[in-house]
C-alpha atoms as a PDB file:
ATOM      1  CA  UNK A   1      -1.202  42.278 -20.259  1.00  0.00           C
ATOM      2  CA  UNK A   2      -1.170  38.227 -20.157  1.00  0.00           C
ATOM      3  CA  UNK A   3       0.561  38.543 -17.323  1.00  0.00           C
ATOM      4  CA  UNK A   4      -1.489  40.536 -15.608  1.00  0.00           C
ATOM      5  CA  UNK A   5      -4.975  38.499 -16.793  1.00  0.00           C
ATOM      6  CA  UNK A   6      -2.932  35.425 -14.725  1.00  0.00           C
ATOM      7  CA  UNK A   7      -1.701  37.388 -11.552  1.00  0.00           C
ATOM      8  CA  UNK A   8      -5.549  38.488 -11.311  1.00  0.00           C
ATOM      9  CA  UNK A   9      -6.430  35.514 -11.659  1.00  0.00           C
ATOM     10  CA  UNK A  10      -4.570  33.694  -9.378  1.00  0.00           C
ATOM     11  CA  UNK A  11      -5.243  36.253  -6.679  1.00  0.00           C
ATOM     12  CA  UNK A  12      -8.728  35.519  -7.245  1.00  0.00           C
ATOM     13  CA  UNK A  13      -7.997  32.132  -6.138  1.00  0.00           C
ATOM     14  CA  UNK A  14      -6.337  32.750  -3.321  1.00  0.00           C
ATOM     15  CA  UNK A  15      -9.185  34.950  -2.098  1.00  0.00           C
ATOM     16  CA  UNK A  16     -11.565  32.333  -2.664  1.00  0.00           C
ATOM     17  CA  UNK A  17      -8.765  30.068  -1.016  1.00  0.00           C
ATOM     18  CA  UNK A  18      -9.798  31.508   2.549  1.00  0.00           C
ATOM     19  CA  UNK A  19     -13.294  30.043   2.215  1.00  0.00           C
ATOM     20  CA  UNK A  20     -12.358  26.747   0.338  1.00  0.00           C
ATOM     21  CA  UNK A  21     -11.879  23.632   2.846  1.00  0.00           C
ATOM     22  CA  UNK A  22     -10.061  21.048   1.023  1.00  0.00           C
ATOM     23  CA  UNK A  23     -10.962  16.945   1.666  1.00  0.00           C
ATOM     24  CA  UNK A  24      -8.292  14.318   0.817  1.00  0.00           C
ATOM     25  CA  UNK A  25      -7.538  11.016   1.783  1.00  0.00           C
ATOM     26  CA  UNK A  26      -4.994   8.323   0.802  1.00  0.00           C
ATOM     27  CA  UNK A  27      -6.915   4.573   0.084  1.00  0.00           C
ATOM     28  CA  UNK A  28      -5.963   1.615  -1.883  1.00  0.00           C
ATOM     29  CA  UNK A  29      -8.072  -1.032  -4.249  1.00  0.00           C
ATOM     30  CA  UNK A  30      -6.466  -4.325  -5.545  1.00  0.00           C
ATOM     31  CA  UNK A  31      -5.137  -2.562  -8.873  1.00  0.00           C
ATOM     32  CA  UNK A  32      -2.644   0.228  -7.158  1.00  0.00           C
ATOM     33  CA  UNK A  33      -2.821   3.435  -4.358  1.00  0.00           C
ATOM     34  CA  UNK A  34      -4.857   6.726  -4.930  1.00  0.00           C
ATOM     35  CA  UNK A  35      -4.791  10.050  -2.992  1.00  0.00           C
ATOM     36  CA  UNK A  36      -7.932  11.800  -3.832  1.00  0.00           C
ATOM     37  CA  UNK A  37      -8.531  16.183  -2.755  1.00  0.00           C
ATOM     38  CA  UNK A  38     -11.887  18.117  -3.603  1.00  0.00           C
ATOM     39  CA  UNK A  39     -13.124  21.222  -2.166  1.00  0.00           C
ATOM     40  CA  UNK A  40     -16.205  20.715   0.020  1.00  0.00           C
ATOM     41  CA  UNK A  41     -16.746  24.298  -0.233  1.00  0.00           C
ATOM     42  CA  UNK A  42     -17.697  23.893  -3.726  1.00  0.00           C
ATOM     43  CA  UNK A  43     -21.748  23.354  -4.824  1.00  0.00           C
ATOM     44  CA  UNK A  44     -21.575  19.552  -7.314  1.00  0.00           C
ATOM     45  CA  UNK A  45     -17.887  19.767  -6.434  1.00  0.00           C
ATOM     46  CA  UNK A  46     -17.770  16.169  -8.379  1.00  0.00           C
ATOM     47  CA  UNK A  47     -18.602  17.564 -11.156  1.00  0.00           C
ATOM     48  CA  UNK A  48     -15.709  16.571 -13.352  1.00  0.00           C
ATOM     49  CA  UNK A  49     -12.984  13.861 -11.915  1.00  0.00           C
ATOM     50  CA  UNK A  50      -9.313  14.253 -12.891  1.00  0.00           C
ATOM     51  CA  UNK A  51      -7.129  10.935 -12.734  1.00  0.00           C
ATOM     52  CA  UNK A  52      -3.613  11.953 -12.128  1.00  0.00           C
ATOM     53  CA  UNK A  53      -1.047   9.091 -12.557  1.00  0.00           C
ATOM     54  CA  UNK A  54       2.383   9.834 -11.176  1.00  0.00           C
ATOM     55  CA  UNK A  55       5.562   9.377 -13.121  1.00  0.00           C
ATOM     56  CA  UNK A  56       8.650   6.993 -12.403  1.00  0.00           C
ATOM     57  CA  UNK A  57       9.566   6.339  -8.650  1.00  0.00           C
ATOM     58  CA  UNK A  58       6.771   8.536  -7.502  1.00  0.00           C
ATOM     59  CA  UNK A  59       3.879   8.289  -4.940  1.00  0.00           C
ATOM     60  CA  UNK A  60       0.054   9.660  -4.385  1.00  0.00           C
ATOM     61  CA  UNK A  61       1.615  11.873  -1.792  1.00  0.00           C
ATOM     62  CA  UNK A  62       3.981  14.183  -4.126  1.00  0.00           C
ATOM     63  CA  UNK A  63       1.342  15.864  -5.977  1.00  0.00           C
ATOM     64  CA  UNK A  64      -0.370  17.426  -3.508  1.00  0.00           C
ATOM     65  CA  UNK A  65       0.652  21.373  -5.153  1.00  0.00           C
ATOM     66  CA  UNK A  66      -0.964  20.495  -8.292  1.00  0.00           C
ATOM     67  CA  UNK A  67      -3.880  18.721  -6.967  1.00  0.00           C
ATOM     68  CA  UNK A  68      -5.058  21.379  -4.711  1.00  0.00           C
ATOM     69  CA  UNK A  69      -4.440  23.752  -7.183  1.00  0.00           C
ATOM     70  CA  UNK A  70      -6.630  22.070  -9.613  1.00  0.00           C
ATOM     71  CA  UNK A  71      -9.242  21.549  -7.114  1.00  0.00           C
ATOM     72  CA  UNK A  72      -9.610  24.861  -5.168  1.00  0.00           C
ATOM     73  CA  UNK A  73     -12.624  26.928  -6.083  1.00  0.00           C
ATOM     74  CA  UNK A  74     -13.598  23.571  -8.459  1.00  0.00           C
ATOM     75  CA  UNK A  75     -15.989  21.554  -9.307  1.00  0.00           C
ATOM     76  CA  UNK A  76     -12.951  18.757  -9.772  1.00  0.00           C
ATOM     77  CA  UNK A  77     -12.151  15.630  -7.961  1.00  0.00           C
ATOM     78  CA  UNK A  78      -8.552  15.022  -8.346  1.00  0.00           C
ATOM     79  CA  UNK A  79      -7.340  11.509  -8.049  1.00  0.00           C
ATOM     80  CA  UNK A  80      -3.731  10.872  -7.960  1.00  0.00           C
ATOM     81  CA  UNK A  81      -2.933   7.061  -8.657  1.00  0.00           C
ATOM     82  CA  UNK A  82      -0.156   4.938  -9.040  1.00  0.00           C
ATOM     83  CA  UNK A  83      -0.872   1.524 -10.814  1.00  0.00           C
ATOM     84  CA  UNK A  84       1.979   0.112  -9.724  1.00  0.00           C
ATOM     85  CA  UNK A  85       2.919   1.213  -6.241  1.00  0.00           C
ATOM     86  CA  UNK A  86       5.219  -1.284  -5.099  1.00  0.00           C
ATOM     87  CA  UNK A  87       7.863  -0.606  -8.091  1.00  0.00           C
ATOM     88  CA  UNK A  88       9.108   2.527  -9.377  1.00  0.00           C
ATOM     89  CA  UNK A  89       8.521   1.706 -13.404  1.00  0.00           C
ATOM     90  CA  UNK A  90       5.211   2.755 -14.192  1.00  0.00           C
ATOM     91  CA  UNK A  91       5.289   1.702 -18.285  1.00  0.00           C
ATOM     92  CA  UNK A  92       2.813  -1.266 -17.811  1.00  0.00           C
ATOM     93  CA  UNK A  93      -0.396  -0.143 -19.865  1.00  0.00           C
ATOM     94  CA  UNK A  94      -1.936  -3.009 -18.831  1.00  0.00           C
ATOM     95  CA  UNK A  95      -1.739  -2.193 -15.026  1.00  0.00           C
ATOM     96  CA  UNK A  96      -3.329   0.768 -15.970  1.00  0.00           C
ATOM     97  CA  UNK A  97      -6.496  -0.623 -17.619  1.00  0.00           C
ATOM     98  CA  UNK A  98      -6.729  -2.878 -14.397  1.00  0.00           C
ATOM     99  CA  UNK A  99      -6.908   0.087 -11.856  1.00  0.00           C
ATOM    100  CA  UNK A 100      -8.800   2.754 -14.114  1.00  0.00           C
ATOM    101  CA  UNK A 101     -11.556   0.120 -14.247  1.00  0.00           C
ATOM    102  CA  UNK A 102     -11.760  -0.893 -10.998  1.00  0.00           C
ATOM    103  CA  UNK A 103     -11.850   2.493 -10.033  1.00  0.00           C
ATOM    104  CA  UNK A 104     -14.094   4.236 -12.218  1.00  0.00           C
ATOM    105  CA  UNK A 105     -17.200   2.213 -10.983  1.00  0.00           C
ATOM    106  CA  UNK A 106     -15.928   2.786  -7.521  1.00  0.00           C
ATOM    107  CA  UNK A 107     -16.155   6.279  -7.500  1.00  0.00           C
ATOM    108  CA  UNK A 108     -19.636   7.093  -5.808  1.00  0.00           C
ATOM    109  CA  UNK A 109     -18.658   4.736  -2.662  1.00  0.00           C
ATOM    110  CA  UNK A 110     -14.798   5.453  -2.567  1.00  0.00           C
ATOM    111  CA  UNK A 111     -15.049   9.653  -2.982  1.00  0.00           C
ATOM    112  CA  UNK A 112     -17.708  11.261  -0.783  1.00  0.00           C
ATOM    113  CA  UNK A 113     -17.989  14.300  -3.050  1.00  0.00           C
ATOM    114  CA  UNK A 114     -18.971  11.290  -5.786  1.00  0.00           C
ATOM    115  CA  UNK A 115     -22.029  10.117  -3.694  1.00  0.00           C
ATOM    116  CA  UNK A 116     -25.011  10.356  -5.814  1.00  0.00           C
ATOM    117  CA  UNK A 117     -23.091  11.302  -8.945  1.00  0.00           C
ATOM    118  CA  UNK A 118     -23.429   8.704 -11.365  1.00  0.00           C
ATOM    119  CA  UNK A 119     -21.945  10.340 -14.373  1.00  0.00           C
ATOM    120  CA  UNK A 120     -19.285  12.988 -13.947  1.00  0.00           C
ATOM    121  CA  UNK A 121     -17.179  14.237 -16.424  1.00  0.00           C
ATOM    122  CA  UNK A 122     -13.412  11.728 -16.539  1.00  0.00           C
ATOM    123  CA  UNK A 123     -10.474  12.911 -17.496  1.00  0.00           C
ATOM    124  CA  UNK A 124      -7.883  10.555 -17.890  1.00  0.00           C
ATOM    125  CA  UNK A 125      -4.131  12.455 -16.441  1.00  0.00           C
ATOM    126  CA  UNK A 126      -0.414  10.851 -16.375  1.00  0.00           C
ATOM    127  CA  UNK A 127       2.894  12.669 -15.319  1.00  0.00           C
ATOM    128  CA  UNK A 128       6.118  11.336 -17.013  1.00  0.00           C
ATOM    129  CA  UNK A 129       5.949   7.466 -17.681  1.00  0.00           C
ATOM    130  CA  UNK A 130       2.186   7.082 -16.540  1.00  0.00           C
ATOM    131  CA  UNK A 131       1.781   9.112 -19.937  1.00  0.00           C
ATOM    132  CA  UNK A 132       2.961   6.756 -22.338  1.00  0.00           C
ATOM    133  CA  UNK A 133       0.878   3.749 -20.375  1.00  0.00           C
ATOM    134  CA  UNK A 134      -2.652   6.088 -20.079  1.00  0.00           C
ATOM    135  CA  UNK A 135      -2.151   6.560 -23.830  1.00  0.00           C
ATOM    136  CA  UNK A 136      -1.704   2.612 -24.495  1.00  0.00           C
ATOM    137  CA  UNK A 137      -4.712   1.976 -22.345  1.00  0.00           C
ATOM    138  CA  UNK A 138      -6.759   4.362 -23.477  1.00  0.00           C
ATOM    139  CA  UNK A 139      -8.594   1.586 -26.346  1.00  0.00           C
ATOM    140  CA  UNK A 140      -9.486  -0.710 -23.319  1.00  0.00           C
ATOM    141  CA  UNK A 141     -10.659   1.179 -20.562  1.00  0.00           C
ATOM    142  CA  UNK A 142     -14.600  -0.141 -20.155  1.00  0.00           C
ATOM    143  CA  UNK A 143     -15.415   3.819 -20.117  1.00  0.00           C
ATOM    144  CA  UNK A 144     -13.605   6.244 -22.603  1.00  0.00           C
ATOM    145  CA  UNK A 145     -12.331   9.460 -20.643  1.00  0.00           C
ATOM    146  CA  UNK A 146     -14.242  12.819 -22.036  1.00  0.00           C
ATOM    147  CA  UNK A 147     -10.475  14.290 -22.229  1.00  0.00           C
ATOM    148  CA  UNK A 148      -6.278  13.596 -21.797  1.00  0.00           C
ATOM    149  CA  UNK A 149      -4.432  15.860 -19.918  1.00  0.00           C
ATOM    150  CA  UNK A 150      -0.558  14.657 -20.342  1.00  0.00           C
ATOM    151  CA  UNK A 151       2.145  16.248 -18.320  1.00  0.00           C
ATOM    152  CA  UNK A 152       5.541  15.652 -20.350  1.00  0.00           C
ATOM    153  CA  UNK A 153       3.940  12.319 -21.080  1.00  0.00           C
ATOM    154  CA  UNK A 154       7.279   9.458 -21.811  1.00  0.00           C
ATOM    155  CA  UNK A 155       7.678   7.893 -24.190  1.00  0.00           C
ATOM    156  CA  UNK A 156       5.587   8.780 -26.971  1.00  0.00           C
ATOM    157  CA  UNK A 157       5.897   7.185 -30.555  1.00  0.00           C
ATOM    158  CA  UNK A 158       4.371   8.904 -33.256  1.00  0.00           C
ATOM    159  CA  UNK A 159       4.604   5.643 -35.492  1.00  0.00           C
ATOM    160  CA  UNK A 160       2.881   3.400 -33.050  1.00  0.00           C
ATOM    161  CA  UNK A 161       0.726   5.300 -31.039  1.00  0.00           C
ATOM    162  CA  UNK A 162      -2.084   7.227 -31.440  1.00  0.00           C
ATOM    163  CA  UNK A 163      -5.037   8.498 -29.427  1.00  0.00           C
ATOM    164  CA  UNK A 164      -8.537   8.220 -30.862  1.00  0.00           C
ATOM    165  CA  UNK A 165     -10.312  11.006 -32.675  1.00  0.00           C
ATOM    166  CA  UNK A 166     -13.272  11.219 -30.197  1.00  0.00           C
ATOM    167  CA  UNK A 167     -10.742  12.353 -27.210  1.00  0.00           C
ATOM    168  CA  UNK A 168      -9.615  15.948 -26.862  1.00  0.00           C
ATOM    169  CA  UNK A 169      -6.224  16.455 -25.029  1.00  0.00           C
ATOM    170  CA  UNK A 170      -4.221  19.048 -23.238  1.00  0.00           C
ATOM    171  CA  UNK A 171      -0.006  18.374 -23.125  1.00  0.00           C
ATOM    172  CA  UNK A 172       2.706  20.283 -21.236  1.00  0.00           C
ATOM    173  CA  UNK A 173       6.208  20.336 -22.248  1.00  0.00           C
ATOM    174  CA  UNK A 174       9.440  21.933 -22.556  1.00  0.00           C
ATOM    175  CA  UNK A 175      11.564  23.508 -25.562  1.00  0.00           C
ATOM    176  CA  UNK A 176      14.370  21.479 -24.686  1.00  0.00           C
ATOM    177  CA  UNK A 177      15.270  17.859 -23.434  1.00  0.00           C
ATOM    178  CA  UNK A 178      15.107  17.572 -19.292  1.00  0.00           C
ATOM    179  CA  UNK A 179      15.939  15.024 -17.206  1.00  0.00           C
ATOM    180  CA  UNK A 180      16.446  13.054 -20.197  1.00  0.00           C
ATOM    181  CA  UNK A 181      12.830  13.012 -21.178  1.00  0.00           C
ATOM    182  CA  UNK A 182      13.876  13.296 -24.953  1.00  0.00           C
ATOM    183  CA  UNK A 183      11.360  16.281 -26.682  1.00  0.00           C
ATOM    184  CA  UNK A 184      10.982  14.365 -29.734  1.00  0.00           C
ATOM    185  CA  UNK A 185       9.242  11.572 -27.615  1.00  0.00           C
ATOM    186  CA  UNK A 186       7.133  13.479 -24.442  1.00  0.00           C
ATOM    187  CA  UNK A 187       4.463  16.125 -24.935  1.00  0.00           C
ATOM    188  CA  UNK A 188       5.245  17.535 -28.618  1.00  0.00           C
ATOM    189  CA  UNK A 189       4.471  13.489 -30.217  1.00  0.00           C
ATOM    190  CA  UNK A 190       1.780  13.156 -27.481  1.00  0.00           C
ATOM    191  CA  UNK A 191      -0.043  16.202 -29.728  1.00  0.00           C
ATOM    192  CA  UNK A 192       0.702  15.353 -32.819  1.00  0.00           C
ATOM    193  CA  UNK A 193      -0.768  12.140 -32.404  1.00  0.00           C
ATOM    194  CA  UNK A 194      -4.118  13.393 -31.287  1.00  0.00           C
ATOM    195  CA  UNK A 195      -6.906  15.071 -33.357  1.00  0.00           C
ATOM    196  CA  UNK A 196      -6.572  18.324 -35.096  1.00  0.00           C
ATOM    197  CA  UNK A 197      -9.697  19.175 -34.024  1.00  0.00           C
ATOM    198  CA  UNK A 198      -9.202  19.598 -30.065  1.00  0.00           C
ATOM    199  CA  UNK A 199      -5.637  19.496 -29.067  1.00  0.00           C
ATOM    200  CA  UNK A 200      -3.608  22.026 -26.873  1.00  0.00           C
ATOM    201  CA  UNK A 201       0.015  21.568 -26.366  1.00  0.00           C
ATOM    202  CA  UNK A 202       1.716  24.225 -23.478  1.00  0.00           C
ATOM    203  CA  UNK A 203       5.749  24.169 -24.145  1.00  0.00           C
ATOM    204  CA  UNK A 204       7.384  25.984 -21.535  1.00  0.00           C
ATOM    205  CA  UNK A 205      10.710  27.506 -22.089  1.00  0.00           C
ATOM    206  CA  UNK A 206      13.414  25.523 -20.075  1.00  0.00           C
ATOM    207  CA  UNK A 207      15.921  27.056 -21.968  1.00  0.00           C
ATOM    208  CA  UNK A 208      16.284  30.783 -20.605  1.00  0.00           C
ATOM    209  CA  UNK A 209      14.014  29.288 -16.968  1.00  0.00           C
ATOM    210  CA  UNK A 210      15.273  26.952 -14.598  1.00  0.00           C
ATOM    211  CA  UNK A 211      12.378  24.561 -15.322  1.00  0.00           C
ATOM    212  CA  UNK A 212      12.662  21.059 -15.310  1.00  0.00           C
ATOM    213  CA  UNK A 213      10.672  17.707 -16.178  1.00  0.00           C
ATOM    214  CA  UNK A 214       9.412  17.049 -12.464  1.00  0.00           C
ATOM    215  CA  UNK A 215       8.222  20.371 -12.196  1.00  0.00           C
ATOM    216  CA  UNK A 216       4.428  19.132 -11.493  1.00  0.00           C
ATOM    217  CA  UNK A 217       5.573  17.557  -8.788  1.00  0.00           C
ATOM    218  CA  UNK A 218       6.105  19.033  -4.832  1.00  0.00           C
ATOM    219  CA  UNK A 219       9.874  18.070  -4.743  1.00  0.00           C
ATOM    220  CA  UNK A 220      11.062  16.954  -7.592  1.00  0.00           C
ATOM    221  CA  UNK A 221      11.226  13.312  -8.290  1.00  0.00           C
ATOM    222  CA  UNK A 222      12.729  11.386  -5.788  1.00  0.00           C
ATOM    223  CA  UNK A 223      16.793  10.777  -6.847  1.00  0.00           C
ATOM    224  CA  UNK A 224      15.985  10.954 -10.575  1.00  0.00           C
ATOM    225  CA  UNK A 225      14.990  14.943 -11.601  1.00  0.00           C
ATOM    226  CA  UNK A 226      14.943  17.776  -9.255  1.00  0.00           C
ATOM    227  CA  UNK A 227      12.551  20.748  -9.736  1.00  0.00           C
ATOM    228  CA  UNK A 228      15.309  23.818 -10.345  1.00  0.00           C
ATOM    229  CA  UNK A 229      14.321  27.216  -9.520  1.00  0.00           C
ATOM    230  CA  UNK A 230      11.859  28.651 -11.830  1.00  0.00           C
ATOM    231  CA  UNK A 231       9.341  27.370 -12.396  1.00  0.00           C
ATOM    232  CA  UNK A 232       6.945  27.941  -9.393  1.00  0.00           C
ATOM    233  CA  UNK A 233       4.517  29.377 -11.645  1.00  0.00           C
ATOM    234  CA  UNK A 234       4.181  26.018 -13.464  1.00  0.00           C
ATOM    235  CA  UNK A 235       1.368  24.115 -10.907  1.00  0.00           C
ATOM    236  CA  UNK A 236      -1.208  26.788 -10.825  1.00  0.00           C
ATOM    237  CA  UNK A 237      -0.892  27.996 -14.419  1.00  0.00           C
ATOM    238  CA  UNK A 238      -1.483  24.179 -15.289  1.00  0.00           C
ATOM    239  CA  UNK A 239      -4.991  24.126 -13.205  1.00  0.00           C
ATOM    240  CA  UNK A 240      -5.999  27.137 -14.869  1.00  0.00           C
ATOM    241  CA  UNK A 241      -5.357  25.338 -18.481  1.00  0.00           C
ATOM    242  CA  UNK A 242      -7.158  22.173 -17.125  1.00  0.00           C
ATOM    243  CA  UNK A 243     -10.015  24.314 -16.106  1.00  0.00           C
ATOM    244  CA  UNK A 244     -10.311  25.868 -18.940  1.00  0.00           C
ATOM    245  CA  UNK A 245     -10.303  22.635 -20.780  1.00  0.00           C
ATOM    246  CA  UNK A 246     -12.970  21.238 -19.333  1.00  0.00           C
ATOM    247  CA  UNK A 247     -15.166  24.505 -20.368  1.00  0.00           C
ATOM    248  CA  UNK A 248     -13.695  24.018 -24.014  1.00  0.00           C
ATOM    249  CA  UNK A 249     -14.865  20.166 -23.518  1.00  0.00           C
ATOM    250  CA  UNK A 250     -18.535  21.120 -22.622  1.00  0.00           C
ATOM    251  CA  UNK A 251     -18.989  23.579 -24.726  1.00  0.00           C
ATOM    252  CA  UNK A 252     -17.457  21.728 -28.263  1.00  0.00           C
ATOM    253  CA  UNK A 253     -15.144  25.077 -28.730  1.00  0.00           C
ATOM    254  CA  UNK A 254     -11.325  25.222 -28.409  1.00  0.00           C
ATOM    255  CA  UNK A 255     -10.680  28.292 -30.164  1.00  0.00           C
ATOM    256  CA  UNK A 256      -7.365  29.527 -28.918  1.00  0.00           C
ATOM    257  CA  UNK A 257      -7.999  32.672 -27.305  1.00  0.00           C
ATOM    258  CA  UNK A 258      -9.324  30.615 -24.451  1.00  0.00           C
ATOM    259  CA  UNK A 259      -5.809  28.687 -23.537  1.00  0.00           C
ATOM    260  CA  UNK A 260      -4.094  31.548 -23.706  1.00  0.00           C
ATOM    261  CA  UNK A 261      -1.395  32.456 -20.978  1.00  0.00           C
ATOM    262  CA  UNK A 262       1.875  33.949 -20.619  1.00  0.00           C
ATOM    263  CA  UNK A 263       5.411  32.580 -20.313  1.00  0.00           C
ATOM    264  CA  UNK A 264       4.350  29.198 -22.463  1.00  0.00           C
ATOM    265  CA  UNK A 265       3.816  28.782 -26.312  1.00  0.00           C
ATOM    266  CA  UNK A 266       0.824  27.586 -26.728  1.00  0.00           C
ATOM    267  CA  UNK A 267      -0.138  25.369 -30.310  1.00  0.00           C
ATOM    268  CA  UNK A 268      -3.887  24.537 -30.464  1.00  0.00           C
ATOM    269  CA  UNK A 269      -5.963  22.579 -33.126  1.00  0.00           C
ATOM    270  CA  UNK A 270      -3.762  23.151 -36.495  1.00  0.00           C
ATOM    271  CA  UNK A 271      -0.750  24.947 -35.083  1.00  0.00           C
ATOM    272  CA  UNK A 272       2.344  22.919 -35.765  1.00  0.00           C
ATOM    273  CA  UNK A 273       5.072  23.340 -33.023  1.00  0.00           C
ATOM    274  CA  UNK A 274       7.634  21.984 -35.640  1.00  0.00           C
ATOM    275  CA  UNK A 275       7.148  24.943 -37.854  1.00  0.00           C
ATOM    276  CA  UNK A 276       6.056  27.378 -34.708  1.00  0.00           C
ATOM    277  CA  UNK A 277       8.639  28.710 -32.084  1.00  0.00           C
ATOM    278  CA  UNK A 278       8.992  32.446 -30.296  1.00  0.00           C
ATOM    279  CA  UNK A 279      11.957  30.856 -28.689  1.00  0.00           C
END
């Protein structure tokens, strides 16, 4: 039956695909490179405004799959960025805080879907190593992000991290280690270190899939982590779960029925994925 629920909805997408004219451009501001995609199709399509910052040795052109999937038949901006685009270590926190605040005020002249919109809904996104350093940045960016969204965020240290009450977040992970993006320090910590009160944590079985860290990505990243075979489902099943974060965000309820999809285990709120596992 979950199954189903995604295949229909997916194939909804794709019908409202046809009509759906997707804008994106690559631009740079002092602080780092951003690739931003909308649908034009969409009525207040800049409604909310997802910052996506790639992992290690990545650029704003290898999340394109994710990105449009996020944005099709959306009222989302998404903004890949890279803080640091002329080295492949994307750690620095601080780099972070420099680009997310030059860019934030930015918004209405840099994104044409922005134009006119002077407070849309930010959430603050980070693939791999980006993770770690949106987390550490999160105290001192000049505007706090309504929400996280953390794909296999790394690394992640329960004892010296944590992410303010106020901030609800969404992680994706894995059931075992990949590409040496150690489980005990990537999505799992990244949840248990946020608020009980609005927290969803997706861990996808990597153990009987061929699913791997750099998944989210169009090709795998670069020399470091290739994609493997399975786990084609992974992109659009994320958009759905940031989609339907948003509506949790706006509306003050995360009950779990709403995050709800097949193939992932899915911990919201209380659920402890220490003491939870189908696998």
């Amino acid at each position: 039956m979950l199954a189903r629920i995604l295949l229909l909805t997916l194939l909804c997408k794709s019908a409202f695909a046809s009509n759906s004219t997707i804008v994106s451009k690559v631009g740079a501001i002092r602080n780092g490179a951003y690739k931003y995609l909308y649908d034009e199709s969409v009525l207040n399509s800049c409604d909310t405004v997802l910052f996506l910052a790639v992992g290690s040795a990545m650029g704003v052109k290898d999340y394109d799959t994710i990105s449009t999937a996020i944005a099709v038949d959306s009222p989302v901006v998404t903004i890949v960025i890279d803080h640091n685009p002329r080295f492949p270590v994307k750690l620095f926190s601080g780099q972070f805080v420099n680009f997310y605040n030059e860019m934030v005020p930015a918004l209405q002249r840099l994104v044409p879907a922005c134009k006119g919109k002077t407070d849309p809904m930010i959430l603050v996104g980070a693939h791999s190593a980006s993770g770690s350093a949106a987390i550490k940045a999160l105290p001192n960016l000049d505007r706090q992000p309504d929400g996280f969204v953390g794909l296999d965020p790394f690394p992640i240290d329960v004892r010296k991290m944590k992410i303010d009450e106020s901030i609800p977040t969404l992680e994706w992970g894995f059931a075992k280690t990949t590409c040496r993006t150690k489980i005990e320090q990537a999505a799992k910590p990244a949840y248990q270190i946020s608020s009980k009160k609005h927290r969803i944590f997706y861990r996808v079985d990597n153990i009987s899939q061929g699913v791997a860290h750099c998944v989210f990505t169009d090709k795998g990243c670069s020399f470091i982590c290739g994609k493997k075979a399975d786990g084609g489902w992974v992109p659009p099943a994320v958009a759905i779960s940031i989609h339907n974060f948003i509506i949790a965000i706006k509306s003050g309820s995360f009950e779990k029925e709403r995050f709800v999809l097949p193939h992932v285990e899915l911990f919201v709120n209380q659920d402890d994925p220490d003491a939870m596992s189908e696998l």
